[in-house]
PDB file of N, CA and C in Angstrom:
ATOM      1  N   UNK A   1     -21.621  34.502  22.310  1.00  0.00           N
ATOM      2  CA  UNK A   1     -20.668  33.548  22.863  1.00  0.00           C
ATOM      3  C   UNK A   1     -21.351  32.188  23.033  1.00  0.00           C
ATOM      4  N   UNK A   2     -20.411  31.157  22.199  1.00  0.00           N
ATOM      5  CA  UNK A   2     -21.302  29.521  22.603  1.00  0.00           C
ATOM      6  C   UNK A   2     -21.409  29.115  24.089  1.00  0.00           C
ATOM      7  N   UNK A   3     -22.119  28.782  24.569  1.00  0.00           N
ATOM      8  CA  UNK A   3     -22.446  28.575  25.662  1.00  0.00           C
ATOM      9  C   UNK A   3     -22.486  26.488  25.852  1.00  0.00           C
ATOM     10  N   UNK A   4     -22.932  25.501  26.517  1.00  0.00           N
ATOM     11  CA  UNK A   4     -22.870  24.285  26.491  1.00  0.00           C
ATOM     12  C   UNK A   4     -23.013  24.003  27.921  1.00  0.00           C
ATOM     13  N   UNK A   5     -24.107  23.666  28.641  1.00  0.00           N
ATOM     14  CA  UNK A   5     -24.720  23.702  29.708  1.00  0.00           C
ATOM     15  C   UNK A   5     -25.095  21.886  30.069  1.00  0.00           C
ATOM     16  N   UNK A   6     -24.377  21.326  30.245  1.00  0.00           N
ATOM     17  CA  UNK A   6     -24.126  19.666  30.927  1.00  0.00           C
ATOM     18  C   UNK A   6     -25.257  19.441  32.239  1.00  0.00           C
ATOM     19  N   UNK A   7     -26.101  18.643  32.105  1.00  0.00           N
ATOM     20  CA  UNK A   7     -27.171  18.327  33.621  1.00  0.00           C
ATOM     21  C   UNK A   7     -27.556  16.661  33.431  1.00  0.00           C
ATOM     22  N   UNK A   8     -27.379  16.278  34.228  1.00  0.00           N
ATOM     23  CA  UNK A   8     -28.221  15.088  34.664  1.00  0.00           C
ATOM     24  C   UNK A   8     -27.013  13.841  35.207  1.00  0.00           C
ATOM     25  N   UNK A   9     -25.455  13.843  35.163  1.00  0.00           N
ATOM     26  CA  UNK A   9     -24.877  13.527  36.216  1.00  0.00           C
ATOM     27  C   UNK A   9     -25.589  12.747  37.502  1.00  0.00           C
ATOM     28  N   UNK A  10     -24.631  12.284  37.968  1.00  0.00           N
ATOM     29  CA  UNK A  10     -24.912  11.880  39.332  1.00  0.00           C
ATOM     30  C   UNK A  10     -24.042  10.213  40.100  1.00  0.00           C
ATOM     31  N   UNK A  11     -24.668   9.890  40.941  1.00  0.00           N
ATOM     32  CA  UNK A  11     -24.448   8.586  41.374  1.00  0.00           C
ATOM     33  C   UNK A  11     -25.572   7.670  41.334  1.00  0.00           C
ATOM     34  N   UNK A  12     -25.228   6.464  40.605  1.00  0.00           N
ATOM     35  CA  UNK A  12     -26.010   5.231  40.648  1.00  0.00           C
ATOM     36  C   UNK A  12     -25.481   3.976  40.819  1.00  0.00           C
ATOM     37  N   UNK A  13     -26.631   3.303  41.107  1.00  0.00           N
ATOM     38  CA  UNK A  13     -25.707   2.085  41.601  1.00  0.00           C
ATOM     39  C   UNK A  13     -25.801   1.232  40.351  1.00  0.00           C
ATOM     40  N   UNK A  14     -24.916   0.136  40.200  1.00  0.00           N
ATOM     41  CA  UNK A  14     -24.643  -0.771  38.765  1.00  0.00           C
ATOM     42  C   UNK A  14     -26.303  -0.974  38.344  1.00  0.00           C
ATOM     43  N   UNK A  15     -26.257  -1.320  37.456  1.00  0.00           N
ATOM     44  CA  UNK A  15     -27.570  -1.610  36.540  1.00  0.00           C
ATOM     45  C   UNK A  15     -28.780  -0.246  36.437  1.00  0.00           C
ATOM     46  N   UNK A  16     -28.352   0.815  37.149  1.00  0.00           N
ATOM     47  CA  UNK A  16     -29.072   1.656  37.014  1.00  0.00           C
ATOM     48  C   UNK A  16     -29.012   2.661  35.502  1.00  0.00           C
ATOM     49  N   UNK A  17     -29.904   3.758  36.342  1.00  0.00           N
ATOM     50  CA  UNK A  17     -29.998   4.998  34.712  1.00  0.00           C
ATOM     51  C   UNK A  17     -29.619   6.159  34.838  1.00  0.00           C
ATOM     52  N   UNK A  18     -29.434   6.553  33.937  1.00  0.00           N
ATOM     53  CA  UNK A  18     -28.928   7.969  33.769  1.00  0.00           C
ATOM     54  C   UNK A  18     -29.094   8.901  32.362  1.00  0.00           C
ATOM     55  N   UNK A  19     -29.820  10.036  32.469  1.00  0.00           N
ATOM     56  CA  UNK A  19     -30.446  11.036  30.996  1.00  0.00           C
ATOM     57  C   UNK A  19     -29.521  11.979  31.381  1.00  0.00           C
ATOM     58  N   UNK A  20     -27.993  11.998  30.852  1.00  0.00           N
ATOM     59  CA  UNK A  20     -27.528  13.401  30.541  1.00  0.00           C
ATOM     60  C   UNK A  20     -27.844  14.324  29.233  1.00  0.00           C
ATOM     61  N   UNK A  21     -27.823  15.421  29.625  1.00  0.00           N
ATOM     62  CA  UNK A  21     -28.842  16.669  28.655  1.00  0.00           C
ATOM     63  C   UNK A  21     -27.590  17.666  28.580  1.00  0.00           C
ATOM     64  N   UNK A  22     -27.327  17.932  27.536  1.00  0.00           N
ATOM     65  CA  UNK A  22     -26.354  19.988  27.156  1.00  0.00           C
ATOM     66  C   UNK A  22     -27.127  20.309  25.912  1.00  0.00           C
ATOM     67  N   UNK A  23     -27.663  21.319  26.894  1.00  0.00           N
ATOM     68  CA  UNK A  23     -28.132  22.501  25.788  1.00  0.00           C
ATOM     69  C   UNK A  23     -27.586  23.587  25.524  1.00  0.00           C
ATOM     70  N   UNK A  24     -26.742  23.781  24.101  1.00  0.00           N
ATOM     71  CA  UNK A  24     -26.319  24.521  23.726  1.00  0.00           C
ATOM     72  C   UNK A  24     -26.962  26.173  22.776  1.00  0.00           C
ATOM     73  N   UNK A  25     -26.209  26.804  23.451  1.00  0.00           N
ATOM     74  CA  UNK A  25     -26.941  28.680  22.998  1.00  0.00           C
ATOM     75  C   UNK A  25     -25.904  29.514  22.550  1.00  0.00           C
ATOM     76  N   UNK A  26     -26.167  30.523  21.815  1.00  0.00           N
ATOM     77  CA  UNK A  26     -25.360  31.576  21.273  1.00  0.00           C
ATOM     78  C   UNK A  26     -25.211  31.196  19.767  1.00  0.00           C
ATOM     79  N   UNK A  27     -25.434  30.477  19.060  1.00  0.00           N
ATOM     80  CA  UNK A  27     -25.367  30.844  17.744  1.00  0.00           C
ATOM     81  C   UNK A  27     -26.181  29.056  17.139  1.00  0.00           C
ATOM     82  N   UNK A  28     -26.515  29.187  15.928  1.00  0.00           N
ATOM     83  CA  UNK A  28     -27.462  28.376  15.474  1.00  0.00           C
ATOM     84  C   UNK A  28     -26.415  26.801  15.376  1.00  0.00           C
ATOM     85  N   UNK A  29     -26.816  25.653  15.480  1.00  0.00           N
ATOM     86  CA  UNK A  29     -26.214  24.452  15.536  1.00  0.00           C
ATOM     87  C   UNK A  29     -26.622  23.225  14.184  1.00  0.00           C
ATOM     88  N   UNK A  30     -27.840  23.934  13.886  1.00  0.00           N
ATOM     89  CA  UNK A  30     -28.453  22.851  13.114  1.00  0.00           C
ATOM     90  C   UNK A  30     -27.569  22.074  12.158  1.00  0.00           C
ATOM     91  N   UNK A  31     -26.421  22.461  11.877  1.00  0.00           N
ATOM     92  CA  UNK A  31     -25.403  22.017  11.099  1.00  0.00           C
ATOM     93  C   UNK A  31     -24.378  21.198  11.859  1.00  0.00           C
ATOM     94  N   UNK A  32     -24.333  21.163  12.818  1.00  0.00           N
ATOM     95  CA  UNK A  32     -23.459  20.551  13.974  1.00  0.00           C
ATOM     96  C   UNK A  32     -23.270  19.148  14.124  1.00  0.00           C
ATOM     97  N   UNK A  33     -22.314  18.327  14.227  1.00  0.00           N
ATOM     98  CA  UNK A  33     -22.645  17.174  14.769  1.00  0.00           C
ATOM     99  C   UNK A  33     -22.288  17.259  16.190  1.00  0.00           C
ATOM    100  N   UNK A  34     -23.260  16.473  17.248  1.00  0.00           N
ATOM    101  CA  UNK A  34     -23.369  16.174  18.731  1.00  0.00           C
ATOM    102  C   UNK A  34     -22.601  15.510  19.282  1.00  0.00           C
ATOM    103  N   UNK A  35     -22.047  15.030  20.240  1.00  0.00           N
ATOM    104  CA  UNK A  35     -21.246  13.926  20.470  1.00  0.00           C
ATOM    105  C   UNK A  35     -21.319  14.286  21.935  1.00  0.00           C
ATOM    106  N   UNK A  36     -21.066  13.121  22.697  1.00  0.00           N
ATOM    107  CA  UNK A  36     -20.547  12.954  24.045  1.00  0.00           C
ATOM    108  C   UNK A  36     -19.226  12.266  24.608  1.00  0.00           C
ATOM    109  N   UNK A  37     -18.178  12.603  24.875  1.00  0.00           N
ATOM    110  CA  UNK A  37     -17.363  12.040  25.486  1.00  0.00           C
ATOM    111  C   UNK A  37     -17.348  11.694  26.736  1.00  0.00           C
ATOM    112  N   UNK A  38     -16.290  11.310  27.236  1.00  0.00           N
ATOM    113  CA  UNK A  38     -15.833  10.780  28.882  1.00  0.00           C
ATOM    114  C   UNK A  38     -14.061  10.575  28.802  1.00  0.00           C
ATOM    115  N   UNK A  39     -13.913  11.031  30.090  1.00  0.00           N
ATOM    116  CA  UNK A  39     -12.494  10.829  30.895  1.00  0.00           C
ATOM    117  C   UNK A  39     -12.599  10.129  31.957  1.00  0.00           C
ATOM    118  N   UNK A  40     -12.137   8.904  31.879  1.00  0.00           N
ATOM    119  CA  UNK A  40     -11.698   8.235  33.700  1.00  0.00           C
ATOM    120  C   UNK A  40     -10.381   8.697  34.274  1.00  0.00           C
ATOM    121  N   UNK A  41     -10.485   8.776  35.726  1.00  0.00           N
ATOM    122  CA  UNK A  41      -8.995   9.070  36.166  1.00  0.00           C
ATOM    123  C   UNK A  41      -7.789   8.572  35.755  1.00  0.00           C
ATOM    124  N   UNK A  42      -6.961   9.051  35.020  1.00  0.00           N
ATOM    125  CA  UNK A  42      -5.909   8.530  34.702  1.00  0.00           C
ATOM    126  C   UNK A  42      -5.946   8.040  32.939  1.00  0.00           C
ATOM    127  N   UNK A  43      -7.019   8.484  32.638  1.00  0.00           N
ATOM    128  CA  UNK A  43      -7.178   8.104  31.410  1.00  0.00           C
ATOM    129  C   UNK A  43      -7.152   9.090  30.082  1.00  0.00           C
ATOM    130  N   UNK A  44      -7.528   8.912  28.665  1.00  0.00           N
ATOM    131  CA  UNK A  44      -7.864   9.851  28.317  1.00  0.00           C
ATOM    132  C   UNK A  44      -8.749  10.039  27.932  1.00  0.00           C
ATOM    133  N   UNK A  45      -9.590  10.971  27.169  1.00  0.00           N
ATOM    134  CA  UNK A  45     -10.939  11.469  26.847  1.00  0.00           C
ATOM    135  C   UNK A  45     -10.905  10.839  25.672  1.00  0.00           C
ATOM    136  N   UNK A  46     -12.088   9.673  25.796  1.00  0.00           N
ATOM    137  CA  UNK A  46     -12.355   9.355  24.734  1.00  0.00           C
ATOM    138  C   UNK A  46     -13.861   9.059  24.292  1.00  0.00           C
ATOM    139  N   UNK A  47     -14.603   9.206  22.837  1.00  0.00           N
ATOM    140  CA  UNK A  47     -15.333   9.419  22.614  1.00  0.00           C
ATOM    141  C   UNK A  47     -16.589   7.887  22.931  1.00  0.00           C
ATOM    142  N   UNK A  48     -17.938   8.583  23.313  1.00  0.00           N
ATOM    143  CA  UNK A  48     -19.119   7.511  23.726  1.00  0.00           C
ATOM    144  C   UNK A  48     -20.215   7.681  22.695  1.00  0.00           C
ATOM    145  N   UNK A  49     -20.319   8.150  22.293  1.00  0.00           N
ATOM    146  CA  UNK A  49     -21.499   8.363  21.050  1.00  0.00           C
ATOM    147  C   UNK A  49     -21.585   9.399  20.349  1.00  0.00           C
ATOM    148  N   UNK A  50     -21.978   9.591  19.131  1.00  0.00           N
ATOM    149  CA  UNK A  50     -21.822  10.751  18.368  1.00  0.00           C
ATOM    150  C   UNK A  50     -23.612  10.716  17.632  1.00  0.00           C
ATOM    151  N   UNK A  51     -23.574  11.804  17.120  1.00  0.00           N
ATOM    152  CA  UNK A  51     -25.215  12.177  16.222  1.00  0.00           C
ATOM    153  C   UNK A  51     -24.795  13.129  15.045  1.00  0.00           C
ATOM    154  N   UNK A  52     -25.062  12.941  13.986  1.00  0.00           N
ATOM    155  CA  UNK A  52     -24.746  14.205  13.026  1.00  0.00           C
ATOM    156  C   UNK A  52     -26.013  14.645  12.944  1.00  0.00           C
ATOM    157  N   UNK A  53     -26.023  15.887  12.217  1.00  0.00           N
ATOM    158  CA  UNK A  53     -26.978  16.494  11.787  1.00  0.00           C
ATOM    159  C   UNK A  53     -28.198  15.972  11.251  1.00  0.00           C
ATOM    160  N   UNK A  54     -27.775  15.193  10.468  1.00  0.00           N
ATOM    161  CA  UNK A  54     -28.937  14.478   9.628  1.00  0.00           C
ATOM    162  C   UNK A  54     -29.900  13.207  10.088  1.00  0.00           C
ATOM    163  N   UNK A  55     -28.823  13.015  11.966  1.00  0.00           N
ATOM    164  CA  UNK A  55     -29.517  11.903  12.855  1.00  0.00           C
ATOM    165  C   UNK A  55     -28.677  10.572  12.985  1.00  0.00           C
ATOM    166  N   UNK A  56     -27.697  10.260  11.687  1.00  0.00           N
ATOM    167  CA  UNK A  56     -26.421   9.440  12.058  1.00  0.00           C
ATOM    168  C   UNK A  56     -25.753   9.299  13.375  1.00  0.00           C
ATOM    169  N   UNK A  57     -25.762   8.041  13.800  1.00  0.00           N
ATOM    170  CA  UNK A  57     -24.965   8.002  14.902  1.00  0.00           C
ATOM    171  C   UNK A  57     -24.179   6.975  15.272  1.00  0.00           C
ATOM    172  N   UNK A  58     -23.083   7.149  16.142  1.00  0.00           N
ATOM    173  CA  UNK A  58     -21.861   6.458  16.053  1.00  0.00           C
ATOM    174  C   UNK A  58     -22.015   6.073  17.819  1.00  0.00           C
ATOM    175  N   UNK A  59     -21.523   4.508  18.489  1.00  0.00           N
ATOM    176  CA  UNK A  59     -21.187   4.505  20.151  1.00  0.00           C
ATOM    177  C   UNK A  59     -20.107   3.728  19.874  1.00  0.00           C
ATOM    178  N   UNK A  60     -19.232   3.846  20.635  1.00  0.00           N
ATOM    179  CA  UNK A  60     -18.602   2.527  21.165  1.00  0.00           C
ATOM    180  C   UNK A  60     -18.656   1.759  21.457  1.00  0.00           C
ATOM    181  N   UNK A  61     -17.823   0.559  21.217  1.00  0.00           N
ATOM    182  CA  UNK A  61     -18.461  -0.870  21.159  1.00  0.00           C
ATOM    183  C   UNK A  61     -18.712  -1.298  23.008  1.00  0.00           C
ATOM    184  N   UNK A  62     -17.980  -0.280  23.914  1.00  0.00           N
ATOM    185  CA  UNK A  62     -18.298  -0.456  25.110  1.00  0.00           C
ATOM    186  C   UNK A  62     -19.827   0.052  25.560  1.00  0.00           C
ATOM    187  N   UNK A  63     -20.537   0.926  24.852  1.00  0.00           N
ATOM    188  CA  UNK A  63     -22.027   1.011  25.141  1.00  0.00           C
ATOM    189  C   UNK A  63     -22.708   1.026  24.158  1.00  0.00           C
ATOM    190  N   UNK A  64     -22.668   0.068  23.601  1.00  0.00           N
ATOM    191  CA  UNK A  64     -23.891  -0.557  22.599  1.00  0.00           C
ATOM    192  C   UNK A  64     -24.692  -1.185  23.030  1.00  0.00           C
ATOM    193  N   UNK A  65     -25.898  -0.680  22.347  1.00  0.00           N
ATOM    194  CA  UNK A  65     -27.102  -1.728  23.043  1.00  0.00           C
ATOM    195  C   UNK A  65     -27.032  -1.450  24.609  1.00  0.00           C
ATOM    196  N   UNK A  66     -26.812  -0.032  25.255  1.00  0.00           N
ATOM    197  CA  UNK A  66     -26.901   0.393  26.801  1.00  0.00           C
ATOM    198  C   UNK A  66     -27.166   1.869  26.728  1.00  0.00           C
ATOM    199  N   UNK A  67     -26.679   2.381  25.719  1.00  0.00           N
ATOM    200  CA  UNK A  67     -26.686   3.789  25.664  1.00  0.00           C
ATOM    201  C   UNK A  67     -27.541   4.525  23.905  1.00  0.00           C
ATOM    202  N   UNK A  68     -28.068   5.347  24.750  1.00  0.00           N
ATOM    203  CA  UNK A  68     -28.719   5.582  23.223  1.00  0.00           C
ATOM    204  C   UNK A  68     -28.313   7.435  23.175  1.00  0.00           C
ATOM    205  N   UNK A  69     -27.783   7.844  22.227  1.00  0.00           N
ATOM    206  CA  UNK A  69     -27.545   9.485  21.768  1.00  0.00           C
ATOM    207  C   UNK A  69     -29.166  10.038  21.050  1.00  0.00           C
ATOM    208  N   UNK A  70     -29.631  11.561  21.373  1.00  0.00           N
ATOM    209  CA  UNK A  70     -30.647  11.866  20.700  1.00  0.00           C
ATOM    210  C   UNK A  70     -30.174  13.485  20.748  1.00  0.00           C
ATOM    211  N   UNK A  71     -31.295  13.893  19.689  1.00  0.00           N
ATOM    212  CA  UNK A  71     -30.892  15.260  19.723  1.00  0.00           C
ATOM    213  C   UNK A  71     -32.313  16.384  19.390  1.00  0.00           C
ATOM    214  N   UNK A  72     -32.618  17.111  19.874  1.00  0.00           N
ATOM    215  CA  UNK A  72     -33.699  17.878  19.745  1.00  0.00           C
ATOM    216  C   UNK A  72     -32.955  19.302  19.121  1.00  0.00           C
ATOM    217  N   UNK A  73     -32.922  19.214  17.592  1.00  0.00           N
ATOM    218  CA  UNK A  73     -32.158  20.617  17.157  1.00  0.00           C
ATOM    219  C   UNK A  73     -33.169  21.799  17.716  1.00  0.00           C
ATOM    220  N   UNK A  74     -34.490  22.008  17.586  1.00  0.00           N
ATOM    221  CA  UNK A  74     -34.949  22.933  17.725  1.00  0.00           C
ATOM    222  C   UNK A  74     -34.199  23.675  19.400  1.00  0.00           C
ATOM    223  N   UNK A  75     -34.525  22.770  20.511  1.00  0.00           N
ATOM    224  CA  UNK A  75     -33.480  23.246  21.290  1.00  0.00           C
ATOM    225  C   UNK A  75     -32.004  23.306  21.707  1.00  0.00           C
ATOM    226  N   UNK A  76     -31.530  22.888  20.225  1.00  0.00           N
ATOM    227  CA  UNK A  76     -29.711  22.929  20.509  1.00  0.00           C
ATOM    228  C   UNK A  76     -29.687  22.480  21.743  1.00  0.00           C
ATOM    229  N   UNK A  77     -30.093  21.280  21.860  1.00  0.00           N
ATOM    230  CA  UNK A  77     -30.025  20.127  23.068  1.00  0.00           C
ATOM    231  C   UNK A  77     -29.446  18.692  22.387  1.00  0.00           C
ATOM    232  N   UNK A  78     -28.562  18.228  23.430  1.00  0.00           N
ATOM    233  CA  UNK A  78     -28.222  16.877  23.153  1.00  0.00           C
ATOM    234  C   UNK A  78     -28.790  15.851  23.987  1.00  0.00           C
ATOM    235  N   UNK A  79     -29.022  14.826  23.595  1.00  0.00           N
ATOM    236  CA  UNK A  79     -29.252  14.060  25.085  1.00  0.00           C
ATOM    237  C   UNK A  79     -28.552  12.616  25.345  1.00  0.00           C
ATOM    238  N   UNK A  80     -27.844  12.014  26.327  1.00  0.00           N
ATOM    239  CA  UNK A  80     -27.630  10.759  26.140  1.00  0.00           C
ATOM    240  C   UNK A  80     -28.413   9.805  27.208  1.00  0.00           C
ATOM    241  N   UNK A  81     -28.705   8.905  26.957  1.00  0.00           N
ATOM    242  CA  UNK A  81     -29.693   7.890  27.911  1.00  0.00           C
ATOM    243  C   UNK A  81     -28.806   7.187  28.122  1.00  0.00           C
ATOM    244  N   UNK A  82     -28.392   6.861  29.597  1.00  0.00           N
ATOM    245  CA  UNK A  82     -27.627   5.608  29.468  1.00  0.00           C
ATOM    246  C   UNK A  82     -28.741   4.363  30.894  1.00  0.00           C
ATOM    247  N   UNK A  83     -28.628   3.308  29.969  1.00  0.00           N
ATOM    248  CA  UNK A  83     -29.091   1.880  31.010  1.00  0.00           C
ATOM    249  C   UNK A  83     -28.002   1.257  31.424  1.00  0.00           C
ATOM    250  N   UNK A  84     -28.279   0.232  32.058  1.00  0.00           N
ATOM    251  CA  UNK A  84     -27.871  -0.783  32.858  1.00  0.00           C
ATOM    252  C   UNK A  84     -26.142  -0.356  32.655  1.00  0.00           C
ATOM    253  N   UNK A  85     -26.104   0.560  33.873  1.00  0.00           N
ATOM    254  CA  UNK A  85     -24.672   1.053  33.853  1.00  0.00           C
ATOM    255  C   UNK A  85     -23.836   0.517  34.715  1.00  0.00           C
ATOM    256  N   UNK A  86     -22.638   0.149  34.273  1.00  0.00           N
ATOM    257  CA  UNK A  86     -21.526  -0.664  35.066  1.00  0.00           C
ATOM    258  C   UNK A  86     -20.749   0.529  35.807  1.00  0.00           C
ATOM    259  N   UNK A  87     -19.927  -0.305  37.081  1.00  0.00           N
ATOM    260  CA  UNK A  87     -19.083   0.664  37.478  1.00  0.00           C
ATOM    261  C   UNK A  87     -17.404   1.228  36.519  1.00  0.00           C
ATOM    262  N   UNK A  88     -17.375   0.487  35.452  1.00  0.00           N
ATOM    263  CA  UNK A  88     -16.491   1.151  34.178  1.00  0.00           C
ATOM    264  C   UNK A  88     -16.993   1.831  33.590  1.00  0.00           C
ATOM    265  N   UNK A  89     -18.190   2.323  33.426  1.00  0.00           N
ATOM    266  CA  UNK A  89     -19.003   3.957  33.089  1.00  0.00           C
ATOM    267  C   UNK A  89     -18.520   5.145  33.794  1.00  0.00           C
ATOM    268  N   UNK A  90     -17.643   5.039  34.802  1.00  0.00           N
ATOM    269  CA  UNK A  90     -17.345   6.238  35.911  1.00  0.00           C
ATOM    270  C   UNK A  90     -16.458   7.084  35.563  1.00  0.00           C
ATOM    271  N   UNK A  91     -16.984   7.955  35.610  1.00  0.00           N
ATOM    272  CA  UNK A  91     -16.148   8.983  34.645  1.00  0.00           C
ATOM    273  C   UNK A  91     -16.862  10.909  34.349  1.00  0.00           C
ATOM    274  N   UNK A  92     -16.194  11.398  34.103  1.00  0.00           N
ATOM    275  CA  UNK A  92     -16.713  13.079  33.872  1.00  0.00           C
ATOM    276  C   UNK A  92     -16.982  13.002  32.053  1.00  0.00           C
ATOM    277  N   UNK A  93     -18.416  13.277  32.147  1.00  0.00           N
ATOM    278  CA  UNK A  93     -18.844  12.697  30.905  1.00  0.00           C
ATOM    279  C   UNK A  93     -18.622  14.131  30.091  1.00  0.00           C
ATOM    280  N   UNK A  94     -18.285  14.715  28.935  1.00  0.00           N
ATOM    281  CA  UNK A  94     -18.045  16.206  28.309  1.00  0.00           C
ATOM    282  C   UNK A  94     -19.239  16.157  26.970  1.00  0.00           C
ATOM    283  N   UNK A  95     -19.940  16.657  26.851  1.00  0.00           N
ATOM    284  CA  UNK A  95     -20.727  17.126  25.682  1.00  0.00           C
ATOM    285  C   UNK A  95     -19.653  17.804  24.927  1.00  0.00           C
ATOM    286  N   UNK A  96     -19.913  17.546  23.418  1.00  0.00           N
ATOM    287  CA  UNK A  96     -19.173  18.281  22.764  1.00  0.00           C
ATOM    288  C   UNK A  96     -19.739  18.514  20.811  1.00  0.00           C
ATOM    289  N   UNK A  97     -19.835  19.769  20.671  1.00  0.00           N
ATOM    290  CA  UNK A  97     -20.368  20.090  19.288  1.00  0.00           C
ATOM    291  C   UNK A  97     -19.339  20.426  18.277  1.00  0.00           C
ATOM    292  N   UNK A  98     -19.383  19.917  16.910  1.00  0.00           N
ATOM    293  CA  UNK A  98     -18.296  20.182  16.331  1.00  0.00           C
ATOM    294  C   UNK A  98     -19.538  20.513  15.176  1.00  0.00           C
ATOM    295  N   UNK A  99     -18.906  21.601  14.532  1.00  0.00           N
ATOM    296  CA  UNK A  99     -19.441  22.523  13.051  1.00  0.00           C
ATOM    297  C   UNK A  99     -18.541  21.811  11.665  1.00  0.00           C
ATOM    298  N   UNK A 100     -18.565  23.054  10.645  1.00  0.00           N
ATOM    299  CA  UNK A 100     -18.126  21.589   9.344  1.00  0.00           C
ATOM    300  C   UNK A 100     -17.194  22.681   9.678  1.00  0.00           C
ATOM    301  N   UNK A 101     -16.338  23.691   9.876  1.00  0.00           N
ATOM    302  CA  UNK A 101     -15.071  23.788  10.073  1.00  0.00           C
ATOM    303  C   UNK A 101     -14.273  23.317  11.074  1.00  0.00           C
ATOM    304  N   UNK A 102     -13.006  22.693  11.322  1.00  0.00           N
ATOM    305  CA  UNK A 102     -12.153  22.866  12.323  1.00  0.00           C
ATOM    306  C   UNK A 102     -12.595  23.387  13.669  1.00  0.00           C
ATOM    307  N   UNK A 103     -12.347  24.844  13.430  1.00  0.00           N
ATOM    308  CA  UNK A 103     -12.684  25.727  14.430  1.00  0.00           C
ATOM    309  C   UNK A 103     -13.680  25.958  15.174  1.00  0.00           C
ATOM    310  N   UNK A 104     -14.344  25.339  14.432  1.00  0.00           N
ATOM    311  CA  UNK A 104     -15.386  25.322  15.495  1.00  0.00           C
ATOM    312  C   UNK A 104     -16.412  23.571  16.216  1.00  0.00           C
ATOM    313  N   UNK A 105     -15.443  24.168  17.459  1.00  0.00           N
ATOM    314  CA  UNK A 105     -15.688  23.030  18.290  1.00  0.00           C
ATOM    315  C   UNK A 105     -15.352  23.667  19.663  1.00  0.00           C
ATOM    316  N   UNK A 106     -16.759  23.029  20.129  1.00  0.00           N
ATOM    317  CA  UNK A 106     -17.198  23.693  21.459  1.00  0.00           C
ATOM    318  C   UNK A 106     -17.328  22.401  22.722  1.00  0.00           C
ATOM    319  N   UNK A 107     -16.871  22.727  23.634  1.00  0.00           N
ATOM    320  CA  UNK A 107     -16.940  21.529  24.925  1.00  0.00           C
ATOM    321  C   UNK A 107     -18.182  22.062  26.027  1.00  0.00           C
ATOM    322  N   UNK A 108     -18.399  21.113  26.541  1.00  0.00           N
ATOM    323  CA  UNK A 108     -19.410  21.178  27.921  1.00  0.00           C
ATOM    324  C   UNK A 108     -17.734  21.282  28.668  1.00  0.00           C
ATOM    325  N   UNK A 109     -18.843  21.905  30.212  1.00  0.00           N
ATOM    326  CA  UNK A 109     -17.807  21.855  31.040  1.00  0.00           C
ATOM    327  C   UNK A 109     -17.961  20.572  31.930  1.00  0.00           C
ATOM    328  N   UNK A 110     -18.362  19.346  31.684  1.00  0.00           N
ATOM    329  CA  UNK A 110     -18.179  17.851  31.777  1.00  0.00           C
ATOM    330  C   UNK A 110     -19.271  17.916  33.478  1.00  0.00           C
ATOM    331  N   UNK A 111     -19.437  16.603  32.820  1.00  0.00           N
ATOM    332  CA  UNK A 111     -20.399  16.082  34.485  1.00  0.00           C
ATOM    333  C   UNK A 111     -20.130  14.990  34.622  1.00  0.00           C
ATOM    334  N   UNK A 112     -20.196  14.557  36.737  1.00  0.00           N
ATOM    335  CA  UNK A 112     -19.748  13.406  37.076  1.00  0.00           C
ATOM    336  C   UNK A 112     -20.249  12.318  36.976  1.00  0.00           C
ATOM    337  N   UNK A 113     -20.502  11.098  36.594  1.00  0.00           N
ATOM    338  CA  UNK A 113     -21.223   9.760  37.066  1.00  0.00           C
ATOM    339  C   UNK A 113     -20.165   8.959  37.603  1.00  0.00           C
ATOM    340  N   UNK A 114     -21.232   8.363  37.851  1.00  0.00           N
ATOM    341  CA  UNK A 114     -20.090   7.667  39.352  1.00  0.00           C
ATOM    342  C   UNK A 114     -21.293   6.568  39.653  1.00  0.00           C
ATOM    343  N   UNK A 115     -20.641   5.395  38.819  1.00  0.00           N
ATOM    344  CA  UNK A 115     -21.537   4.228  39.183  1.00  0.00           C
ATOM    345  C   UNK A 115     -21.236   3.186  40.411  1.00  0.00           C
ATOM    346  N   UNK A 116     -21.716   2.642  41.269  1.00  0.00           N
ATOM    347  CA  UNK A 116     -21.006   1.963  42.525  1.00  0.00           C
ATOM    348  C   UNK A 116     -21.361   0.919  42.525  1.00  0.00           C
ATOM    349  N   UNK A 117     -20.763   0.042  42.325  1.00  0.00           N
ATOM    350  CA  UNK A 117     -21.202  -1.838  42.494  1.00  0.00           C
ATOM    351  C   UNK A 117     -21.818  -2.438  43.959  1.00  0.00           C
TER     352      UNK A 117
END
């Protein structure tokens, strides 16, 4: 069973940092592309950076040059770094792995940041 294990959350205040980490288990990923999303209240889930397999990566033009995506396949770990974070970063951030089929796409069960001006 895929598993997707979300850590490093929290509260910071504006301009601060934050290393969220999901390490994913139960079946091999190396083929996977990584990605991290976010939901604000009232909003919808939309995507913050992506990594493919081969190390390609995609952010939004809202954290460019603030946020950097990495990925350690050997531990089916994702990681996102985020700097100098505004309080429009606030939000339940979701790890999420997608395979080259459809079907397979797996979610974190999301973590909070919560930046405070």
């Amino acid at each position: 069973q895929v598993q997707l294990v979300e850590s490093g959350g929290g509260l910071v205040q504006a301009g601060g940092s934050l290393r969220l980490s999901c390490a994913a288990s139960g079946r091999t990923f190396s083929r996977f592309a990584m990605g991290w999303f976010r939901q604000a209240p009232g909003k919808e889930r939309d995507v913050v950076a992506t990594i493919g397999h081969g190390g390609s990566t995609y952010y939004a033009d809202s954290v460019k040059g603030r946020f950097t995506i990495s990925r350690d396949s050997a531990k089916n770990t994702v990681y996102l770094q985020m700097n100098s974070l505004k309080p429009e970063d606030t939000a339940v951030y979701y790890c999420n792995l997608q395979g080259i089929h459809h079907y397979e796409n797996y979610w974190g069960q999301g973590t909070q940041v919560t930046v405070s001006s």
